[in-house]
C-alpha atoms as a PDB file:
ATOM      1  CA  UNK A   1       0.000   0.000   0.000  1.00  0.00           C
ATOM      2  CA  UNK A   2       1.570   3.541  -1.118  1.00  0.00           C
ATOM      3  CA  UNK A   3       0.957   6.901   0.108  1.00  0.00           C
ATOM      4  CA  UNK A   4      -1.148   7.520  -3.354  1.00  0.00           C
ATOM      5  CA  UNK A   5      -3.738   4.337  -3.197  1.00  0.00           C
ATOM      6  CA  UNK A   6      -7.177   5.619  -3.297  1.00  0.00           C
ATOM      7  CA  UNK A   7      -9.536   5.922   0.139  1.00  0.00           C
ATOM      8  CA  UNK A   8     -11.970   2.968   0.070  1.00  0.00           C
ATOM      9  CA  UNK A   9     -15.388   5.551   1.169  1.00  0.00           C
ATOM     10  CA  UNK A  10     -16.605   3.205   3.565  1.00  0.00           C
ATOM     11  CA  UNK A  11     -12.940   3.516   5.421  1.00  0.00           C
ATOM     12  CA  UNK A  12     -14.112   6.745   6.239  1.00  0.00           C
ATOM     13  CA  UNK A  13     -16.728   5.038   8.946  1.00  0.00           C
ATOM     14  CA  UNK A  14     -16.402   3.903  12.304  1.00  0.00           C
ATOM     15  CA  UNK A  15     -15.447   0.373  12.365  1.00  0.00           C
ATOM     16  CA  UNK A  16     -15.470  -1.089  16.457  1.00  0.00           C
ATOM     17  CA  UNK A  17     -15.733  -4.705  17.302  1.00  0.00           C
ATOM     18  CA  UNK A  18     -18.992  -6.802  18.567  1.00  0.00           C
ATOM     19  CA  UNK A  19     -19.021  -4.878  22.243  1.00  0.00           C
ATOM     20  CA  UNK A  20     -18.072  -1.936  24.048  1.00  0.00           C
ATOM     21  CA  UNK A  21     -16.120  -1.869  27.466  1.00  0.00           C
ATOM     22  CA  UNK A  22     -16.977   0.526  29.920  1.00  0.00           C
ATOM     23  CA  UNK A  23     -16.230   1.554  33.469  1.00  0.00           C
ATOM     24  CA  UNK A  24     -19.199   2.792  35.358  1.00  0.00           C
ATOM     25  CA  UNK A  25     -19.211   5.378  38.542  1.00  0.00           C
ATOM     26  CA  UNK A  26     -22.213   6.007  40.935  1.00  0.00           C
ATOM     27  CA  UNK A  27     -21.060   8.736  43.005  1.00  0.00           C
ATOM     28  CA  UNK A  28     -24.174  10.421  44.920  1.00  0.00           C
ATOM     29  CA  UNK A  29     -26.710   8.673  42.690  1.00  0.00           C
ATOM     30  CA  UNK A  30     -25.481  10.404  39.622  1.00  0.00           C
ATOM     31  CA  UNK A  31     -24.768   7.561  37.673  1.00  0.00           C
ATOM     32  CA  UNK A  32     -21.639   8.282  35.215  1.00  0.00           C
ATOM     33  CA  UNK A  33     -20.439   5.744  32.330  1.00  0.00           C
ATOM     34  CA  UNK A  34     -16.754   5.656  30.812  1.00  0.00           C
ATOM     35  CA  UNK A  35     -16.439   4.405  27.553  1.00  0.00           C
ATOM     36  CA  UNK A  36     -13.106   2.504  26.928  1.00  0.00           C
ATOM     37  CA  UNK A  37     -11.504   2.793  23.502  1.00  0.00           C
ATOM     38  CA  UNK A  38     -10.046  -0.072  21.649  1.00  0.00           C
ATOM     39  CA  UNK A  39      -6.237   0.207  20.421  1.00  0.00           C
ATOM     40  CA  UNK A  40      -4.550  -1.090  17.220  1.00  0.00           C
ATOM     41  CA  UNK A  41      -1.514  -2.944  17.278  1.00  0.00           C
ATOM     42  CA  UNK A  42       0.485  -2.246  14.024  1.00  0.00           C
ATOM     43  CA  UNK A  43       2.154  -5.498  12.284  1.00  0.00           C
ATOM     44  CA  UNK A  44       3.378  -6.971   9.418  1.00  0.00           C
ATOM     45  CA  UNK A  45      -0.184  -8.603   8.103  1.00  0.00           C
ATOM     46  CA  UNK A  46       2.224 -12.308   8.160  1.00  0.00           C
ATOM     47  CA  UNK A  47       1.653 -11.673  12.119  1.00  0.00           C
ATOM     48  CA  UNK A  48      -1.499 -10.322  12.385  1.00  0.00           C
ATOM     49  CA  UNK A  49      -2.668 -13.804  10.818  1.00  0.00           C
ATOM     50  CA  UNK A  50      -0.724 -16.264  13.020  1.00  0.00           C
ATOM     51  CA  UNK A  51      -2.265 -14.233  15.459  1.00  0.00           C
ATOM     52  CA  UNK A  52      -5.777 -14.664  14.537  1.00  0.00           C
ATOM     53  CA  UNK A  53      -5.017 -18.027  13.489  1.00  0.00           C
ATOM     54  CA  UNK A  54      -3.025 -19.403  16.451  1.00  0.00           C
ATOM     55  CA  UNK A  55      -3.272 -16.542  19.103  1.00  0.00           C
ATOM     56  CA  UNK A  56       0.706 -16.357  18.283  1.00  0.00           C
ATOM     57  CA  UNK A  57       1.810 -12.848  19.878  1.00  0.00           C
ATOM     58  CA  UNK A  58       5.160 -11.539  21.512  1.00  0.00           C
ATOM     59  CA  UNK A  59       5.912  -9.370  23.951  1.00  0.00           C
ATOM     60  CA  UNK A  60       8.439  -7.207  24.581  1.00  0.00           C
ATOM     61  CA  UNK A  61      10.458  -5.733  27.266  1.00  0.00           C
ATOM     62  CA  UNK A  62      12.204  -2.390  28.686  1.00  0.00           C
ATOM     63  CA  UNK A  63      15.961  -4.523  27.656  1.00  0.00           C
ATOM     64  CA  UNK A  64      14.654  -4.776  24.200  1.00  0.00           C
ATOM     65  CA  UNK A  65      13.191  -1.379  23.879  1.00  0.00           C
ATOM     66  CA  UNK A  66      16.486   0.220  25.025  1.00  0.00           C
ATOM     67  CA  UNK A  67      18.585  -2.163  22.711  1.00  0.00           C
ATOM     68  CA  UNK A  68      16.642  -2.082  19.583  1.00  0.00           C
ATOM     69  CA  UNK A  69      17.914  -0.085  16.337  1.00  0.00           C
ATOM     70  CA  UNK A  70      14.886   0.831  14.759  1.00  0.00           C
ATOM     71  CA  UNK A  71      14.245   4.677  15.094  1.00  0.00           C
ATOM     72  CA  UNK A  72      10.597   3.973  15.904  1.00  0.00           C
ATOM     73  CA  UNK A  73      10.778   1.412  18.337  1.00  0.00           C
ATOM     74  CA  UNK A  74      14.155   1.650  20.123  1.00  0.00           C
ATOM     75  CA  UNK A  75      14.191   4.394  23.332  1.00  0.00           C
ATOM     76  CA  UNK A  76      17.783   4.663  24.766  1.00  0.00           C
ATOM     77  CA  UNK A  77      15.693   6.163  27.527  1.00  0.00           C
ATOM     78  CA  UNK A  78      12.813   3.654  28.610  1.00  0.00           C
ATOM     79  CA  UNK A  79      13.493   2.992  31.896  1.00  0.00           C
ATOM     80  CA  UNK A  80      14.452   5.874  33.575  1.00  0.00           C
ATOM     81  CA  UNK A  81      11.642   9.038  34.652  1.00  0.00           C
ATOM     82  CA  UNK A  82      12.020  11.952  36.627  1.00  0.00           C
ATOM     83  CA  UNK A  83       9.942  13.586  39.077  1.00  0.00           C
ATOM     84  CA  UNK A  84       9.735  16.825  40.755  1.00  0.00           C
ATOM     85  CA  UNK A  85       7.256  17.244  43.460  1.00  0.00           C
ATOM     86  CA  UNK A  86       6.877  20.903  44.194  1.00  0.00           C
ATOM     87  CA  UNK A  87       5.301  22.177  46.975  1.00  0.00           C
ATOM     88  CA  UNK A  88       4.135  25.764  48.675  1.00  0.00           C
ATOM     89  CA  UNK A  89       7.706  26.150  50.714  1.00  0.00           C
ATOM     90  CA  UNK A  90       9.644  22.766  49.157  1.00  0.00           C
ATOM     91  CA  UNK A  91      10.627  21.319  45.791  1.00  0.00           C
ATOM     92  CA  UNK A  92      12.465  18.118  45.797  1.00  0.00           C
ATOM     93  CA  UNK A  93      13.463  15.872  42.045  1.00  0.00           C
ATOM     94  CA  UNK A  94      14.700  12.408  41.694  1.00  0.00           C
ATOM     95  CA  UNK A  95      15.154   9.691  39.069  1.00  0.00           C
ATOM     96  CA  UNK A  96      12.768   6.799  39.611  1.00  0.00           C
ATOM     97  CA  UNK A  97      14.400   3.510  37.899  1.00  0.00           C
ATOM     98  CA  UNK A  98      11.908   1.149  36.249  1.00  0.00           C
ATOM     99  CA  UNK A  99      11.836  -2.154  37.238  1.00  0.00           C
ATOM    100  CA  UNK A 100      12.949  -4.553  34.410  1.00  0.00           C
ATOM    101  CA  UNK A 101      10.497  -7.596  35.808  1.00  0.00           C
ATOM    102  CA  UNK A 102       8.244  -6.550  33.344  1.00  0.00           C
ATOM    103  CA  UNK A 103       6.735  -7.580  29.923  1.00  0.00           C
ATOM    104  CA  UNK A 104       5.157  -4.941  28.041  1.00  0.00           C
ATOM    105  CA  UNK A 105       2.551  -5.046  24.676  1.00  0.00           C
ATOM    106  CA  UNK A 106       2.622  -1.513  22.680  1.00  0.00           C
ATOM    107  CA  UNK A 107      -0.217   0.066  20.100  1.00  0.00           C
ATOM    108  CA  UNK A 108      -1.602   3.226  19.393  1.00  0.00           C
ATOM    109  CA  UNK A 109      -5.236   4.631  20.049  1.00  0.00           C
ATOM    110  CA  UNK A 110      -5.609   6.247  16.908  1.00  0.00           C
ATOM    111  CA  UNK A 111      -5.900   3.830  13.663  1.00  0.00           C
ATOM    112  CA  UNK A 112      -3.580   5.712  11.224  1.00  0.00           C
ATOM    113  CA  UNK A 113      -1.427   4.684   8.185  1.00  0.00           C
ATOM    114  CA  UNK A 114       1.007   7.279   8.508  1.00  0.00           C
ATOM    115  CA  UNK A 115       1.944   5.471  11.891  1.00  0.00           C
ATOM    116  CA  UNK A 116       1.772   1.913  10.828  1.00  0.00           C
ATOM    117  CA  UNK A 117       3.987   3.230   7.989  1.00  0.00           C
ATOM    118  CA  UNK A 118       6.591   4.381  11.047  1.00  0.00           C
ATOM    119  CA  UNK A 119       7.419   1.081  11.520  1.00  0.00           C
ATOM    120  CA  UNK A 120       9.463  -0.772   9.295  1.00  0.00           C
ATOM    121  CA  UNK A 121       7.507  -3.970   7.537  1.00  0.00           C
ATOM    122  CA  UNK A 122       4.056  -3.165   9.684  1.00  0.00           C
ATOM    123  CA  UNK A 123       0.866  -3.166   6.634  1.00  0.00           C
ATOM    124  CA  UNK A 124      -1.745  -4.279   9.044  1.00  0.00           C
ATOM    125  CA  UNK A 125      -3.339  -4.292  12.551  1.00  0.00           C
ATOM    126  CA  UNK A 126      -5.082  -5.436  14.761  1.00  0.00           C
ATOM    127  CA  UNK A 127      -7.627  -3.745  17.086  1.00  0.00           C
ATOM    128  CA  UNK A 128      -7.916  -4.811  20.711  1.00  0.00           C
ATOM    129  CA  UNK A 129     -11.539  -3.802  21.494  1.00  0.00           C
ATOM    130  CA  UNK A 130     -11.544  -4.980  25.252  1.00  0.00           C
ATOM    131  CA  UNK A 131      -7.983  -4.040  26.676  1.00  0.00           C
ATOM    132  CA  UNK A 132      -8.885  -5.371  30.488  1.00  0.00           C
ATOM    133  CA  UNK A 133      -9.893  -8.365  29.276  1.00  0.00           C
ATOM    134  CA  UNK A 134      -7.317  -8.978  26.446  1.00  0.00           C
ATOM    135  CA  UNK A 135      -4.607  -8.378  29.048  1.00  0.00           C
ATOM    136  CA  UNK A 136      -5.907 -10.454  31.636  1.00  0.00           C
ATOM    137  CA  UNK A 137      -6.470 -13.475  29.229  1.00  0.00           C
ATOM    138  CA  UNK A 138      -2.257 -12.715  28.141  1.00  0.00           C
ATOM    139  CA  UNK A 139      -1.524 -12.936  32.083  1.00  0.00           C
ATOM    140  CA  UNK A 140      -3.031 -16.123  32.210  1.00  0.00           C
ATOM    141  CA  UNK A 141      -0.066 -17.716  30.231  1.00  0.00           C
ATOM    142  CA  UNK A 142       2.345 -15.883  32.025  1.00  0.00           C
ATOM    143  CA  UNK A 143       3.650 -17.808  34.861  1.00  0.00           C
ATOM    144  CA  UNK A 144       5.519 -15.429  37.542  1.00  0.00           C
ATOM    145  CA  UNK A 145       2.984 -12.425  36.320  1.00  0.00           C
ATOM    146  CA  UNK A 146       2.683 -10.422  39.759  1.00  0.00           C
ATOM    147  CA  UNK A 147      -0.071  -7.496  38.047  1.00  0.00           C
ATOM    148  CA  UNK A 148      -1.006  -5.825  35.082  1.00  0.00           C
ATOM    149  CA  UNK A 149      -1.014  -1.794  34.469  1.00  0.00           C
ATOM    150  CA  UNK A 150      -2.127  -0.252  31.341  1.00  0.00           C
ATOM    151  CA  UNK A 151      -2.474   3.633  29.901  1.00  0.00           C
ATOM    152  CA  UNK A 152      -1.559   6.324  27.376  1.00  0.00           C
ATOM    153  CA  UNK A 153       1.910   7.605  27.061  1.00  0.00           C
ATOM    154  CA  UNK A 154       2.511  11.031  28.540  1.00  0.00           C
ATOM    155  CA  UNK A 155       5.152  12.839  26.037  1.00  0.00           C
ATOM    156  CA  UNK A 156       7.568  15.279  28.094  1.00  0.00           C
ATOM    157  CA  UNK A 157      10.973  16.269  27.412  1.00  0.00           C
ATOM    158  CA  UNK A 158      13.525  14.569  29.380  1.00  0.00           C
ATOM    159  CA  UNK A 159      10.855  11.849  30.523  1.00  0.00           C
ATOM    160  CA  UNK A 160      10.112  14.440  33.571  1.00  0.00           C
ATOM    161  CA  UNK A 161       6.654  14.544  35.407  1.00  0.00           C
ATOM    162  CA  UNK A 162       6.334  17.074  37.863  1.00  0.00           C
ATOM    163  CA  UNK A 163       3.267  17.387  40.421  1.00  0.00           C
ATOM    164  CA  UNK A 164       2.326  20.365  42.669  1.00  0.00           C
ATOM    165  CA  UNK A 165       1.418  19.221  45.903  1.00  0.00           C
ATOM    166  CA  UNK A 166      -0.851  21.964  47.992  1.00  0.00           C
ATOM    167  CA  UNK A 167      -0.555  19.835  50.831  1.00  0.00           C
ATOM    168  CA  UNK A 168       1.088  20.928  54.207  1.00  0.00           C
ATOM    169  CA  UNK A 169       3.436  19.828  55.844  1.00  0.00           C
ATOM    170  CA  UNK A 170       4.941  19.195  53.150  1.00  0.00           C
ATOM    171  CA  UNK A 171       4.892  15.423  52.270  1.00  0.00           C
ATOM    172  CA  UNK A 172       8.681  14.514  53.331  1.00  0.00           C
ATOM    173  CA  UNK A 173      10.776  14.115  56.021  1.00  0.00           C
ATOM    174  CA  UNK A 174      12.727  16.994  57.103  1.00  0.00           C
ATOM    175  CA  UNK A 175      16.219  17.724  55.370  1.00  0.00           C
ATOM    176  CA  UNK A 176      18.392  15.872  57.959  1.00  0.00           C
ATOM    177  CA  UNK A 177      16.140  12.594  57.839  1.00  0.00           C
ATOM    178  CA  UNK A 178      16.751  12.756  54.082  1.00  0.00           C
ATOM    179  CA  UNK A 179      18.248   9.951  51.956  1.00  0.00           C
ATOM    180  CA  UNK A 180      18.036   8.369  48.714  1.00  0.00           C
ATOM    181  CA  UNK A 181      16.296   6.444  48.855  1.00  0.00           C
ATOM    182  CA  UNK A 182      13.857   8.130  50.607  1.00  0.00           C
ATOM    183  CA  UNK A 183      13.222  10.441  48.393  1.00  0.00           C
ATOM    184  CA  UNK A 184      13.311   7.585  45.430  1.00  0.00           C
ATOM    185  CA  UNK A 185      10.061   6.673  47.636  1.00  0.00           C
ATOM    186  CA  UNK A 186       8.474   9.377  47.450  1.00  0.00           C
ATOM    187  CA  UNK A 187       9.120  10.440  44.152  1.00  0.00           C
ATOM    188  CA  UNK A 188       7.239   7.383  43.153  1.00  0.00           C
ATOM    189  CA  UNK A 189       4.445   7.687  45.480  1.00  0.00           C
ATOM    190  CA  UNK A 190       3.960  11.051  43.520  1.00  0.00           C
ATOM    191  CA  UNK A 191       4.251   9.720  40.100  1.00  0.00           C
ATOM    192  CA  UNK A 192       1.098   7.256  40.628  1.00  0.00           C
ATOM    193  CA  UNK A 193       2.191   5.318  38.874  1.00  0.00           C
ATOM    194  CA  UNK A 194       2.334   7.363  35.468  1.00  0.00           C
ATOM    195  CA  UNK A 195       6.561   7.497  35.264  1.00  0.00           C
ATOM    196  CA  UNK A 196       5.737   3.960  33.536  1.00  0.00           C
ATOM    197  CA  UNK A 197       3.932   5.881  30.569  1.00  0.00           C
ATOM    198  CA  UNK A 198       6.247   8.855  30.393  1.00  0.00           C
ATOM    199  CA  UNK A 199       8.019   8.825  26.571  1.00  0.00           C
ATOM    200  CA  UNK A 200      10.327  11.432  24.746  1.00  0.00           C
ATOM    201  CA  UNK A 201       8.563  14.127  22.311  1.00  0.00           C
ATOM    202  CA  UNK A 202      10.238  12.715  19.222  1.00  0.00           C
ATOM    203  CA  UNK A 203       7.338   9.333  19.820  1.00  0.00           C
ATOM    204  CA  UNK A 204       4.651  11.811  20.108  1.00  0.00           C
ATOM    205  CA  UNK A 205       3.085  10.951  16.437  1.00  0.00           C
ATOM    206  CA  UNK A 206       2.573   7.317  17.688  1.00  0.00           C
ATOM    207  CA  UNK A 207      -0.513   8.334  20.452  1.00  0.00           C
ATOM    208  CA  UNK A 208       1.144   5.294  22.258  1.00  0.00           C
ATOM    209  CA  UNK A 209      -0.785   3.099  24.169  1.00  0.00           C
ATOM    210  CA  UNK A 210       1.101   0.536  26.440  1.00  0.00           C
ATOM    211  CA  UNK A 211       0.153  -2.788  28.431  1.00  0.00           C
ATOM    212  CA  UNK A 212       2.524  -3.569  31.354  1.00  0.00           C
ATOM    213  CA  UNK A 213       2.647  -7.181  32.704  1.00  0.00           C
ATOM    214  CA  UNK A 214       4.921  -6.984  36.152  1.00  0.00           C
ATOM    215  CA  UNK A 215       6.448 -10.009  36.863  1.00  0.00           C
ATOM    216  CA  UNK A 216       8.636 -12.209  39.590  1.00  0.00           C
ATOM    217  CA  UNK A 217      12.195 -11.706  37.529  1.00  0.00           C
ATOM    218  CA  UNK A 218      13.574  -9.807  34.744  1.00  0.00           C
ATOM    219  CA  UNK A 219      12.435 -10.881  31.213  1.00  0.00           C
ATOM    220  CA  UNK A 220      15.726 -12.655  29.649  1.00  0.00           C
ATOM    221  CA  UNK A 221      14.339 -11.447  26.024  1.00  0.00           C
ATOM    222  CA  UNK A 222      11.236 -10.770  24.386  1.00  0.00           C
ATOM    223  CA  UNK A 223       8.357 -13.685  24.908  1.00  0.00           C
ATOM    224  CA  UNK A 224       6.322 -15.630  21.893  1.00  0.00           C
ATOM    225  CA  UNK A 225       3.426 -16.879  23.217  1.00  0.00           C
ATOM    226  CA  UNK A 226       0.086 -18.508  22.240  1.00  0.00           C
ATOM    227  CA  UNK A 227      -2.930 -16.876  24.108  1.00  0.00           C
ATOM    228  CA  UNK A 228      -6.180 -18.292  21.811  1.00  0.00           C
ATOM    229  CA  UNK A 229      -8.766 -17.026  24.197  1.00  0.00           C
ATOM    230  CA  UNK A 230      -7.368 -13.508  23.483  1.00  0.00           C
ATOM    231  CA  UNK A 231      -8.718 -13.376  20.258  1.00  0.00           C
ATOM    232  CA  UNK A 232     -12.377 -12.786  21.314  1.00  0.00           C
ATOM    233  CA  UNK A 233     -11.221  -9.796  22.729  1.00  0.00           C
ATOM    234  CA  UNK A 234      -9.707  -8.413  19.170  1.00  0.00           C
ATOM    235  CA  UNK A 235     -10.702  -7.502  15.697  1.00  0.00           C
ATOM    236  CA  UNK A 236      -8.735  -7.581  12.114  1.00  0.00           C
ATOM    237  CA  UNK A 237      -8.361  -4.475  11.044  1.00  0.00           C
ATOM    238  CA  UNK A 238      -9.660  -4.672   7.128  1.00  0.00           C
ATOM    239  CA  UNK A 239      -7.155  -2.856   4.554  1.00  0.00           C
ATOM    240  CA  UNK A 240      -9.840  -0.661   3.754  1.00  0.00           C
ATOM    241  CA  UNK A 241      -9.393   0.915   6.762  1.00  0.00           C
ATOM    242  CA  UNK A 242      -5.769   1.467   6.057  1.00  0.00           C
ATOM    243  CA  UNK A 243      -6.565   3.655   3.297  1.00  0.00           C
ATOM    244  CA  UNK A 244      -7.518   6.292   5.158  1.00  0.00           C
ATOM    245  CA  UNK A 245      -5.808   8.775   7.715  1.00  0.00           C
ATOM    246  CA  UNK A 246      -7.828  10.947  10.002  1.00  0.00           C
ATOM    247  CA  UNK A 247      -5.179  12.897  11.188  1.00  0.00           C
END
């Protein structure tokens, strides 16, 4: 497929899968319903079939991300997030490490060809149109999975979060009862858990989408596996849909 092939009209529609998940909140009897979007997983179309054929899929890790050549998918960075907590009187920073005990699954939340072109040998997708239950059905063939996070990439410069905190006292011990990792602690008690999302600028164009699976021990490599039951929680994308970019 080049940049000149022709939009198929009906690409222009909405295409979702069978069901739609949703979160729903009853605060003070004022019932409130999230809608949760699907993501597409960009691949050469050879492995979006053994995927739908076999439930064949492999996951990567924060090693392989670091290590890999390819401009689009390697991130010297991925690992490593900053965090400055700033307060009314205080301001404290410090560099949060990753753990590497992790597997992680990548797509994007917007279905574009201009970023499955951005990866070398991708000309198809696939959507995931229930993400909780998709990753859940993954854990279950992932022996030494501890839990599983999942959430948009946050694009800052530097891979730095910073958080104003209107709380007093401030939330940290005073200056002589500081250390390391103390404040390691509590720069991750701040992040929430979003340092995990946090990507350089340069990614921005891939709206990045990420599923974390936490584990006992660090990933030796990236992980084939066959999950069947995950395919009733995914959709082929058609190459009609591929013709055409909303962006």
């Amino acid at each position: 497929m080049s940049v000149t092939d022709p939009v198929d009209p009906e690409a222009t529609f909405a295409r979702r899968g069978q069901t739609v998940p949703f979160v729903d909140f009853y605060p003070s009897n004022r019932p409130w319903r999230m809608l949760l979007p699907p993501i597409y997983r960009y691949l050469p179309s050879r492995y979006v079939d053994q995927f739908f054929s076999t439930g064949e899929l492999r996951l990567s890790s924060i090693a392989t991300f670091r290590a890999h050549k390819d401009e689009a998918r390697g991130d010297t960075e991925e690992g490593a997030s900053k965090v400055i907590l700033r307060g009314s009187d205080r301001t404290f920073a410090a560099t949060i490490y990753h753990s590497e005990a992790a597997y992680i699954l990548c797509g994007s939340f917007i279905l574009s060809p201009s970023i499955m072109r951005a990866f070398d040998g991708c000309d198809s997708a696939i959507e995931i149109t229930n993400v909780a239950d998709f990753g859940l059905e993954i854990a279950r063939h992932l022996p030494g999975f501890q839990r599983g996070l999942s959430g948009y990439c946050i694009y800052s410069q530097g891979s730095l979060l910073m958080r104003d905190i209107p709380e007093k006292p401030f939330p940290l011990p005073s200056e002589e009862q500081l250390t390391e990792q103390v404040l390691r602690e509590a720069a991750a008690k701040a992040a929430q858990e979003e340092h995990f999302f946090l990507k350089a600028p340069k990614f921005a164009a891939q709206a990045e989408y990420r599923l974390i699976f936490a584990m006992d021990d660090p990933p030796s490599g990236p992980l084939v596996l066959h999950a069947p039951r995950a395919r009733d929680f995914c959709r082929k994308v058609g190459p009609a849909e591929l013709t055409f970019d909303p962006r």
